[in-house]
Protein backbone atom coordinates (compact mmCIF):
# COMPACT_ATOMS: atom_id res chain seq x y z
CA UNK A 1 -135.85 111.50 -47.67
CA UNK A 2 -134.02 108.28 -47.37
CA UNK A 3 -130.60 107.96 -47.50
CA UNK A 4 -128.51 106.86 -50.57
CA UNK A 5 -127.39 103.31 -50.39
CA UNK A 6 -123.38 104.37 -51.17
CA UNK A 7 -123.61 107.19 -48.22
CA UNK A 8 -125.29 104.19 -45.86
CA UNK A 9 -122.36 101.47 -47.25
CA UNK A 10 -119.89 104.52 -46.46
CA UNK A 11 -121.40 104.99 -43.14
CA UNK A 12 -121.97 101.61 -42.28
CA UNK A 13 -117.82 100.71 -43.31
CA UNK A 14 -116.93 103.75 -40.86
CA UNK A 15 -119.05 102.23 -37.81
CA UNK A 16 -117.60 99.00 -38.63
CA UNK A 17 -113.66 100.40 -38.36
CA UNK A 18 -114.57 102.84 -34.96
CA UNK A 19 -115.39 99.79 -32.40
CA UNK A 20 -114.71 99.96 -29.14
CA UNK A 21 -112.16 96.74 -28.65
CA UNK A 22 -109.10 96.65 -31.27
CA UNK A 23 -110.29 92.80 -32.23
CA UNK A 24 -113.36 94.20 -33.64
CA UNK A 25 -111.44 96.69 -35.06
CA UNK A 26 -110.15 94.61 -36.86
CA UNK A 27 -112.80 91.97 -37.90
CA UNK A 28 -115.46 93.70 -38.96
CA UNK A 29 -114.09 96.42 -41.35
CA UNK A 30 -112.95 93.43 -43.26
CA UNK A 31 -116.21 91.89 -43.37
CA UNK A 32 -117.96 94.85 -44.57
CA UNK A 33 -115.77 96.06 -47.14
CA UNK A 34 -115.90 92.14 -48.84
CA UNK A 35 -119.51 92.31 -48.35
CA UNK A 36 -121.79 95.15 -47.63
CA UNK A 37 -121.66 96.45 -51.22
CA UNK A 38 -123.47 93.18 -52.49
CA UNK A 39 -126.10 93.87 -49.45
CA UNK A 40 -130.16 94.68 -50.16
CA UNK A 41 -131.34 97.39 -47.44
CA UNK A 42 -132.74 94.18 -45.55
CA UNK A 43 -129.07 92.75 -44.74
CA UNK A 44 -127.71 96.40 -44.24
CA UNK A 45 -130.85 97.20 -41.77
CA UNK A 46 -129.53 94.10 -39.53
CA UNK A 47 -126.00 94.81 -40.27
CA UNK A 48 -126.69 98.05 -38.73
CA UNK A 49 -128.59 96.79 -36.19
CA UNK A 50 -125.70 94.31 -35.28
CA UNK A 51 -123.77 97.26 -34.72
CA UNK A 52 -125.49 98.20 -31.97
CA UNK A 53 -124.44 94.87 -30.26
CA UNK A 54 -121.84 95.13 -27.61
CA UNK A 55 -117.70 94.87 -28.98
CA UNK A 56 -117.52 92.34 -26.31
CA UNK A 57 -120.67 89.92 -27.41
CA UNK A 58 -119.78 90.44 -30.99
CA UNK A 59 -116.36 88.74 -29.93
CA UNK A 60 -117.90 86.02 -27.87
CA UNK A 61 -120.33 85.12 -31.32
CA UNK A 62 -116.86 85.75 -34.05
CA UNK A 63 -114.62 83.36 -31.42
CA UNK A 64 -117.55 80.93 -30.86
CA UNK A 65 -116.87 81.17 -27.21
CA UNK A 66 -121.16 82.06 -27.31
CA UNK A 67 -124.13 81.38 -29.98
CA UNK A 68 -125.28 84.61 -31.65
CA UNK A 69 -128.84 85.61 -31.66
CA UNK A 70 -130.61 83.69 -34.17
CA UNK A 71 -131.12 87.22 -36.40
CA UNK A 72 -127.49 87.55 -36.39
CA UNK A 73 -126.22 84.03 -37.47
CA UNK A 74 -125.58 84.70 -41.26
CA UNK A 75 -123.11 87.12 -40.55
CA UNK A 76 -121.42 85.61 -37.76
CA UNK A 77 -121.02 82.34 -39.85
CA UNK A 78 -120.00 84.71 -42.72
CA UNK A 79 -117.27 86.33 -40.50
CA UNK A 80 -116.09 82.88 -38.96
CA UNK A 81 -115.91 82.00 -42.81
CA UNK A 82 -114.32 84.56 -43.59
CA UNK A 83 -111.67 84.48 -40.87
CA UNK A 84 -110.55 81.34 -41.32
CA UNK A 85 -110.16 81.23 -44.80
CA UNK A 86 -108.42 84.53 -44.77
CA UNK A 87 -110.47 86.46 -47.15
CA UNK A 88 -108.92 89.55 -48.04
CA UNK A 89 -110.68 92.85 -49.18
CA UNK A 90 -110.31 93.26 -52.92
C-alpha cells in the first residue's frame, strides 16, 4: 500500500525541519511548507531524494558557493528565490 500524499507532505516537512546543521534548519522547512503541498509525487520523489544529500552540500548549492546536481537545480533555484525575496510561509 502506498502512502497517502498528506502523511508523505507531513513526513517530508518533518525531515526538512530535523537537519543536521542549524542553516538548513532553517532553509528548508521554509521551502517545503511554501511548496511541497503544490508538489506531484515526481517533485516529492526528488525532494525526498534531495534529502538524502549531505547538510553541508545542500549549503554549498543554497549559498552558491557550488553548482547542484543537475536533478536538483529547480529546487535550489527555487530556494535561492525564495531566500532572497524573503518568502514567508502562509
Amino acid at each position: 500500500m502506498s502512502e497517502l500524499a498528506e502523511h508523505r507532505i507531513k513526513r517530508l516537512n518533518m525531515r526538512s525541519m530535523r537537519r543536521g546543521i542549524k542553516e538548513m534548519d532553517l532553509i528548508l522547512p521554509a521551502f517545503a511548507k511554501v511548496h511541497l503541498a503544490g508538489m506531484d509525487d515526481a517533485d516529492l520523489a526528488l525532494y525526498e531524494e534531495m534529502l538524502n544529500e549531505s547538510d553541508h552540500d545542500l549549503y554549498l548549492w543554497v549559498s552558491e558557493q557550488a553548482q547542484p546536481p543537475d536533478r536538483y537545480a529547480r529546487f535550489i533555484t527555487l530556494i535561492r528565490e525564495q531566500l532572497a525575496g524573503g518568502v514567508r510561509p502562509a
